[in-house]
PDB file of N, CA and C in Angstrom:
ATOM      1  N   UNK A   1      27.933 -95.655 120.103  1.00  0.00           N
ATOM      2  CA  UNK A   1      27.167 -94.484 119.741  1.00  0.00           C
ATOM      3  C   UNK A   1      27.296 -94.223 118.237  1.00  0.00           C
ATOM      4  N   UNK A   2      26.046 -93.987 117.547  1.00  0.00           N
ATOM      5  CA  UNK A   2      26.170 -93.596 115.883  1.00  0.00           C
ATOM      6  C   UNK A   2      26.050 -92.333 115.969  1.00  0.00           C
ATOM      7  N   UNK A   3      27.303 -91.789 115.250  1.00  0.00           N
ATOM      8  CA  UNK A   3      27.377 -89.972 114.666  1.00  0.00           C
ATOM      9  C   UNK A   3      27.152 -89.751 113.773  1.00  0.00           C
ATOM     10  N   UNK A   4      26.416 -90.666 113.168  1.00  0.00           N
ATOM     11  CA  UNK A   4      26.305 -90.932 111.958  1.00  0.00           C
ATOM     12  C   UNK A   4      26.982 -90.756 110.628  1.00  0.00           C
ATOM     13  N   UNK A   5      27.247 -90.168 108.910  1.00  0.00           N
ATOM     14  CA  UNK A   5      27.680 -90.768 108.116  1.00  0.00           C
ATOM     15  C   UNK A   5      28.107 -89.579 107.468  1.00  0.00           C
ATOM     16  N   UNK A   6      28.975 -89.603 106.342  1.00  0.00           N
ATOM     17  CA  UNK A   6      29.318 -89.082 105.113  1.00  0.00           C
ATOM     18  C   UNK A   6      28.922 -89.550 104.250  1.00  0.00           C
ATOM     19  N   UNK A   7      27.948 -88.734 103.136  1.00  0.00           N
ATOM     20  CA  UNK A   7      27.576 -89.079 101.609  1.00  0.00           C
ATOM     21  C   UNK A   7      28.553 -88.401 100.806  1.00  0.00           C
ATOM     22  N   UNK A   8      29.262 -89.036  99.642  1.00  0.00           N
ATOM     23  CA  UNK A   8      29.822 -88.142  98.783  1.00  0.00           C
ATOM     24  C   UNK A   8      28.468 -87.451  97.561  1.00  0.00           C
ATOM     25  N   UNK A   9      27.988 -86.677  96.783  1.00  0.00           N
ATOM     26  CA  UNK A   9      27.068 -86.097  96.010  1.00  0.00           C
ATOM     27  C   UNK A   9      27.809 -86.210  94.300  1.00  0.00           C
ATOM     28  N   UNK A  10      28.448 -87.251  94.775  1.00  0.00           N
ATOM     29  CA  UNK A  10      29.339 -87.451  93.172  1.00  0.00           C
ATOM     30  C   UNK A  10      28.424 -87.632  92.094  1.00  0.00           C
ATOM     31  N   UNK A  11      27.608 -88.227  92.313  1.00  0.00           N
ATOM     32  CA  UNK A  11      26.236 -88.862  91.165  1.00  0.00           C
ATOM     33  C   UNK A  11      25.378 -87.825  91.154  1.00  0.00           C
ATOM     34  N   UNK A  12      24.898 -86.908  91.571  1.00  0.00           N
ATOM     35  CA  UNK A  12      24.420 -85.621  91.785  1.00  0.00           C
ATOM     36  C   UNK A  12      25.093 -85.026  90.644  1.00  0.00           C
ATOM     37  N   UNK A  13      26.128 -84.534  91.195  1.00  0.00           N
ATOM     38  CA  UNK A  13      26.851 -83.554  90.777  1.00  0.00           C
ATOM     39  C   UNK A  13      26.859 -84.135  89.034  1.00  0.00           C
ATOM     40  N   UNK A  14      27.488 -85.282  88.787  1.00  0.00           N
ATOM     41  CA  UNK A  14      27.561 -85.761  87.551  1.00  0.00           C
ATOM     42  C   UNK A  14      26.389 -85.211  86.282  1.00  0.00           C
ATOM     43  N   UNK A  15      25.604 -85.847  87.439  1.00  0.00           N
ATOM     44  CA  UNK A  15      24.096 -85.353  86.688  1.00  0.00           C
ATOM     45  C   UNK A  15      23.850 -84.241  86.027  1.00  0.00           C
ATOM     46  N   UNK A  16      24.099 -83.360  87.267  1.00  0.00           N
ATOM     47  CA  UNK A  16      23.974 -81.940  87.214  1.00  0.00           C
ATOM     48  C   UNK A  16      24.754 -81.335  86.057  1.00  0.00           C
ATOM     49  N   UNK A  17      25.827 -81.797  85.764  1.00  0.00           N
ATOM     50  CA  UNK A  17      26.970 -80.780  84.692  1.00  0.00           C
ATOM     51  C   UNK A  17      27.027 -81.881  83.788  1.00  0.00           C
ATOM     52  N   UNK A  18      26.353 -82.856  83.378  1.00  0.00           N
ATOM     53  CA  UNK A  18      26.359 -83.990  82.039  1.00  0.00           C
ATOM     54  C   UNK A  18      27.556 -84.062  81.811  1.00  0.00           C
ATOM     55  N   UNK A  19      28.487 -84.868  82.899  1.00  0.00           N
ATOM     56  CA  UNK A  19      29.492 -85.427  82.891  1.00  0.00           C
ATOM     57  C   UNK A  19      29.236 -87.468  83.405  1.00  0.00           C
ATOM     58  N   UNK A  20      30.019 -88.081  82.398  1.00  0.00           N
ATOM     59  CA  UNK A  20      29.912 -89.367  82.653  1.00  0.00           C
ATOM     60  C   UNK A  20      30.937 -89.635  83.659  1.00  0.00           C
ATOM     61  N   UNK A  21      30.750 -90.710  83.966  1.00  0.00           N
ATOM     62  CA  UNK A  21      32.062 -91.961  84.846  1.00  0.00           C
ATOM     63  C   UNK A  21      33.184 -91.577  84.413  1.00  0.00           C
ATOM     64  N   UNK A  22      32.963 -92.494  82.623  1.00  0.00           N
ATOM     65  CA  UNK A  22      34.557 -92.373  82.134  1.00  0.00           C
ATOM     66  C   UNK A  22      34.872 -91.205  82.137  1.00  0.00           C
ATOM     67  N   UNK A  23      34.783 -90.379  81.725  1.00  0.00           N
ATOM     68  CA  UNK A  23      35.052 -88.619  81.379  1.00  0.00           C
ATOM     69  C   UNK A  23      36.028 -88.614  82.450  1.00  0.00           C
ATOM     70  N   UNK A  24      35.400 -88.588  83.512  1.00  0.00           N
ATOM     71  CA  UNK A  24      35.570 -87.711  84.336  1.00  0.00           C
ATOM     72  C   UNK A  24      36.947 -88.912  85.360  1.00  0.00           C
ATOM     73  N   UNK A  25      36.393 -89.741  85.479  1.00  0.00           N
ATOM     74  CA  UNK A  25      37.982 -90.655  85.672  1.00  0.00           C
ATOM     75  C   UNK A  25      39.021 -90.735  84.443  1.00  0.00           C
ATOM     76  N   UNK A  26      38.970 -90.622  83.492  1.00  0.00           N
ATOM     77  CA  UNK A  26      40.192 -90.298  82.392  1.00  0.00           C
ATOM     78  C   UNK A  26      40.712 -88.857  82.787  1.00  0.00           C
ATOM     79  N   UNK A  27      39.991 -87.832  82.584  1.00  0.00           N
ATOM     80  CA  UNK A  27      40.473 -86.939  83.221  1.00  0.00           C
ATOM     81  C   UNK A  27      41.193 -86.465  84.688  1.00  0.00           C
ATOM     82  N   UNK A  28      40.949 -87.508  85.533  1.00  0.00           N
ATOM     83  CA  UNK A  28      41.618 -87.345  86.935  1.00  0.00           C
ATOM     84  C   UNK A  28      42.235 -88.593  86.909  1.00  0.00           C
ATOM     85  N   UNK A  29      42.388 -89.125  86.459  1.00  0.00           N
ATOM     86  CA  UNK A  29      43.087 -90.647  86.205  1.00  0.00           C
ATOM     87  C   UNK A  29      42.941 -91.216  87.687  1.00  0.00           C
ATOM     88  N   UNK A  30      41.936 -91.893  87.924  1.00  0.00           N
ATOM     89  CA  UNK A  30      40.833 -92.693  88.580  1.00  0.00           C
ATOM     90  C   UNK A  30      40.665 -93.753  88.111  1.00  0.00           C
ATOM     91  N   UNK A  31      40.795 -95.253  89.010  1.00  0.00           N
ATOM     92  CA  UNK A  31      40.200 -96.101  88.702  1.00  0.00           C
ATOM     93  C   UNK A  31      39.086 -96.192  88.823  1.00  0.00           C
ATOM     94  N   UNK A  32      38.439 -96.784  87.479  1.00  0.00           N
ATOM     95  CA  UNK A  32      36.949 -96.866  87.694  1.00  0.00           C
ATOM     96  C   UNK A  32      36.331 -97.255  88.835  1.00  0.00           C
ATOM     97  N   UNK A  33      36.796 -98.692  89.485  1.00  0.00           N
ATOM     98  CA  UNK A  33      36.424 -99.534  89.935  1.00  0.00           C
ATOM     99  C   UNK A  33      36.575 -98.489  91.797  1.00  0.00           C
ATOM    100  N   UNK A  34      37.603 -97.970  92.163  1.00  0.00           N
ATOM    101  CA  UNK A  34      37.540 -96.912  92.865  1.00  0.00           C
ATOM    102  C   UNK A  34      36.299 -96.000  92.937  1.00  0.00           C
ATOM    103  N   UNK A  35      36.236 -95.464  91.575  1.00  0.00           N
ATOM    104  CA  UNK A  35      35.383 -94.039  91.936  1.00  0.00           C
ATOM    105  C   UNK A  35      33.973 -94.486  91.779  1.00  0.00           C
ATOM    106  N   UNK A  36      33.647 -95.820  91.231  1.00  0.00           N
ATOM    107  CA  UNK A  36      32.295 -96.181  91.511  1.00  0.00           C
ATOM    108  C   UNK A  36      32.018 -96.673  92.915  1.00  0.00           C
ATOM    109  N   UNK A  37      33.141 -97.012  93.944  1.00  0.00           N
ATOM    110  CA  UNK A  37      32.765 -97.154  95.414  1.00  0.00           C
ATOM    111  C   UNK A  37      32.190 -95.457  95.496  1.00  0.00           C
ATOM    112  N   UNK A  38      33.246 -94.448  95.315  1.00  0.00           N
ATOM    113  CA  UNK A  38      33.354 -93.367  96.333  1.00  0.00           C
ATOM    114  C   UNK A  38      31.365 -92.917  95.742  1.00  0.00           C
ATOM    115  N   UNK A  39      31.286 -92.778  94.601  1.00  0.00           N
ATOM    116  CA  UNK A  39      29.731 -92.781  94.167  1.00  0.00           C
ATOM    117  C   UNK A  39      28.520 -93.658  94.720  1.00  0.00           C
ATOM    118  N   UNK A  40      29.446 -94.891  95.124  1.00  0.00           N
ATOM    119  CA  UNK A  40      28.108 -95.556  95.978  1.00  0.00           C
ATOM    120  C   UNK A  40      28.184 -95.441  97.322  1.00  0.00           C
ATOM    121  N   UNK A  41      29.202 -94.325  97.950  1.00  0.00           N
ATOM    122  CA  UNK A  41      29.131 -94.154  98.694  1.00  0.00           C
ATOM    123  C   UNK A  41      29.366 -95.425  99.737  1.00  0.00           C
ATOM    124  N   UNK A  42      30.066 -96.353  99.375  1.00  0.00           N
ATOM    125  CA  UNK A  42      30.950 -97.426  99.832  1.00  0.00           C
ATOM    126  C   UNK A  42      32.407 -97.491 100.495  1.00  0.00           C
ATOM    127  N   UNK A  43      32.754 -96.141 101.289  1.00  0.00           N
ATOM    128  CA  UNK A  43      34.181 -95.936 101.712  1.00  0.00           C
ATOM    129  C   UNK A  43      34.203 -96.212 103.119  1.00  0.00           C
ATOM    130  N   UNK A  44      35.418 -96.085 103.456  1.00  0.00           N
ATOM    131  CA  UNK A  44      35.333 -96.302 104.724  1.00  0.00           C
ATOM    132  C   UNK A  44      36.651 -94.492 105.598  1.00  0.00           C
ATOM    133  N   UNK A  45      37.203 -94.275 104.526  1.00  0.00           N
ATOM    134  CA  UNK A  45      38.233 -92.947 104.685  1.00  0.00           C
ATOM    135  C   UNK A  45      38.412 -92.459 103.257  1.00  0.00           C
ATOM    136  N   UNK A  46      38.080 -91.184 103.185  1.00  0.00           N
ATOM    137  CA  UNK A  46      37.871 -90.234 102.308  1.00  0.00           C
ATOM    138  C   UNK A  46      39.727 -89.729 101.899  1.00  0.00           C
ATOM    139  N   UNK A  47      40.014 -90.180 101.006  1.00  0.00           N
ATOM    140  CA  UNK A  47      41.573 -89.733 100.339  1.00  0.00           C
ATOM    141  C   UNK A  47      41.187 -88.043 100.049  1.00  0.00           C
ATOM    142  N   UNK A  48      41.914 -86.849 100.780  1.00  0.00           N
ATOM    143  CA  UNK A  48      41.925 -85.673 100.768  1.00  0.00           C
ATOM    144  C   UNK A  48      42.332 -85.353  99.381  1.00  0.00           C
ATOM    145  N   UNK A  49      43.427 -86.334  98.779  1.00  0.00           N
ATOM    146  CA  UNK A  49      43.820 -85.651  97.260  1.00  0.00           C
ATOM    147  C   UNK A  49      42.334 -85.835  96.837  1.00  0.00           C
ATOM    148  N   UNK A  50      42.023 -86.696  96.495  1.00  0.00           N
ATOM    149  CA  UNK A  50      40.883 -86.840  95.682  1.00  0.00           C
ATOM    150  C   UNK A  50      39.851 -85.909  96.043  1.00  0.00           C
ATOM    151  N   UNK A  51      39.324 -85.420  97.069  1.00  0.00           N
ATOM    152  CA  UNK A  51      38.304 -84.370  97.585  1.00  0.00           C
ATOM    153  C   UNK A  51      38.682 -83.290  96.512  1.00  0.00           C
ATOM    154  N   UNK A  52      39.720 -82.987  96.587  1.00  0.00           N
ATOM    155  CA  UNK A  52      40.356 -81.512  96.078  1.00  0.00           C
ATOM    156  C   UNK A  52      40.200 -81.552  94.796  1.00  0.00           C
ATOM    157  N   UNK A  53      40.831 -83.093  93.943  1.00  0.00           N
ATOM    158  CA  UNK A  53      40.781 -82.899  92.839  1.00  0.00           C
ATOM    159  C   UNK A  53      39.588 -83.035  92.219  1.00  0.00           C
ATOM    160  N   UNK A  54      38.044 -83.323  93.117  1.00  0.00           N
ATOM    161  CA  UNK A  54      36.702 -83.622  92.634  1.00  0.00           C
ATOM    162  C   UNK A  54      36.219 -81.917  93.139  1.00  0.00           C
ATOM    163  N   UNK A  55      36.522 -81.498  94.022  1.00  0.00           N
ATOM    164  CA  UNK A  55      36.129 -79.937  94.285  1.00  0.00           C
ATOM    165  C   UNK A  55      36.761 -79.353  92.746  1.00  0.00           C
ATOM    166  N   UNK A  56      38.037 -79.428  92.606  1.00  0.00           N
ATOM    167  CA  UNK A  56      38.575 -78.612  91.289  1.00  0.00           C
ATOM    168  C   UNK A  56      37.795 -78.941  90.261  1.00  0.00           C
ATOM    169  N   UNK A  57      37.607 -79.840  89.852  1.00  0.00           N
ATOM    170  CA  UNK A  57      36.656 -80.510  88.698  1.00  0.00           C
ATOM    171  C   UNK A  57      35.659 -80.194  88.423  1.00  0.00           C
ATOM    172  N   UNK A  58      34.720 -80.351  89.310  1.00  0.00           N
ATOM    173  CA  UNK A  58      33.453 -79.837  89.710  1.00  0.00           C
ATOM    174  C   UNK A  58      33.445 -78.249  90.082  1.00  0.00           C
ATOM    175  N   UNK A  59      34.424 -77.593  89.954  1.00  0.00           N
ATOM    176  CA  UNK A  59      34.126 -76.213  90.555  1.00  0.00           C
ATOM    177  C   UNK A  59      33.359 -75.779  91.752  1.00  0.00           C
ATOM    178  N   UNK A  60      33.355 -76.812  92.737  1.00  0.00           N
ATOM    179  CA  UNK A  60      32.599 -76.599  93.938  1.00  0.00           C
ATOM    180  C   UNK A  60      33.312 -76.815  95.545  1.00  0.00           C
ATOM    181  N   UNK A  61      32.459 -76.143  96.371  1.00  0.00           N
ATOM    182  CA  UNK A  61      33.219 -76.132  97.606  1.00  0.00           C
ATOM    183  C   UNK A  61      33.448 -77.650  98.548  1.00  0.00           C
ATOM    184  N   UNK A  62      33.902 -78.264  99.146  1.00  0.00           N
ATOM    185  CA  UNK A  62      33.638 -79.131 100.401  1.00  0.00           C
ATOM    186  C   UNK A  62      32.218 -79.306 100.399  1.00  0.00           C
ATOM    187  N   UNK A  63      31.863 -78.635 100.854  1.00  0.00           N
ATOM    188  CA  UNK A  63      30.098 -78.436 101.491  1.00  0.00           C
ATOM    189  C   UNK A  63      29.226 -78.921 100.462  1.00  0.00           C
ATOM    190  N   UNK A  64      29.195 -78.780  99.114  1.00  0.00           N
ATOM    191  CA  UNK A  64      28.650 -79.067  97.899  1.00  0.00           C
ATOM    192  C   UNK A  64      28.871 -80.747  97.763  1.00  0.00           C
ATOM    193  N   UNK A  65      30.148 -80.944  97.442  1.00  0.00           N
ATOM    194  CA  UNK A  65      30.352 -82.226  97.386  1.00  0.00           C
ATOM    195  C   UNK A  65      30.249 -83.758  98.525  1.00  0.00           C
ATOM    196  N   UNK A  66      30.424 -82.842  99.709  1.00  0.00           N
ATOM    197  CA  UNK A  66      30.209 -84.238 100.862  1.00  0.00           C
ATOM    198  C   UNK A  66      28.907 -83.466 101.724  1.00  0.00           C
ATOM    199  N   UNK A  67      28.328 -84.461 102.237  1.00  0.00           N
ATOM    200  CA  UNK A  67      27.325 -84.121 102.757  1.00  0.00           C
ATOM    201  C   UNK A  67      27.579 -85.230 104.451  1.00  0.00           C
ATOM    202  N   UNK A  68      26.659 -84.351 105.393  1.00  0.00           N
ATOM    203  CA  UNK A  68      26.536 -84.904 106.469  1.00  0.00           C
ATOM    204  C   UNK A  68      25.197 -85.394 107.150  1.00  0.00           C
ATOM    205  N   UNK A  69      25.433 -86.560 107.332  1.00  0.00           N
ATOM    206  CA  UNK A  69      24.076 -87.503 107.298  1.00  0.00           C
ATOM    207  C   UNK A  69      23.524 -87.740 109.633  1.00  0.00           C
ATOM    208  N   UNK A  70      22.974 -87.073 109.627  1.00  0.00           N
ATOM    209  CA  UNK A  70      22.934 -87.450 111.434  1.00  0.00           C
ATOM    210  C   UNK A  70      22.072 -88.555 111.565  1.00  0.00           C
ATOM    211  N   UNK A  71      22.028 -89.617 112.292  1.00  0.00           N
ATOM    212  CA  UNK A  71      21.381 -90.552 112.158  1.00  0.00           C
ATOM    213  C   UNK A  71      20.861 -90.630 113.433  1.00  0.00           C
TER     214      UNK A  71
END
């Protein structure tokens, strides 16, 4: 059975507040090569630190940043 998916809105959000890649992984000290999966939306389990520290960053709730996809 498909329940379908989680999108992260990382590339969104980026957009939205003219914040780059690097920026924003120097500042949370992120591997690049990491946070361009979680942006392509290439994961398979969502690391809770990281939620928090992309909610803090972004100044936004859960709900803002992950999205739920029903398929």
């Amino acid at each position: 059975m498909n329940y379908g998916h989680l999108e992260l809105r990382i590339e969104e959000l980026l957009q939205e507040k003219g914040i780059s890649k690097n920026m924003i992984c120097k500042e949370l000290d992120i591997l690049r090569s990491n946070f361009n999966r979680y942006c392509r939306n290439e994961f398979q389990r969502l690391d809770a630190n990281l939620i928090c520290k992309l909610c803090n960053y972004f100044e936004c709730e859960i709900g803002e940043l992950i999205r739920y996809v029903k398929e």
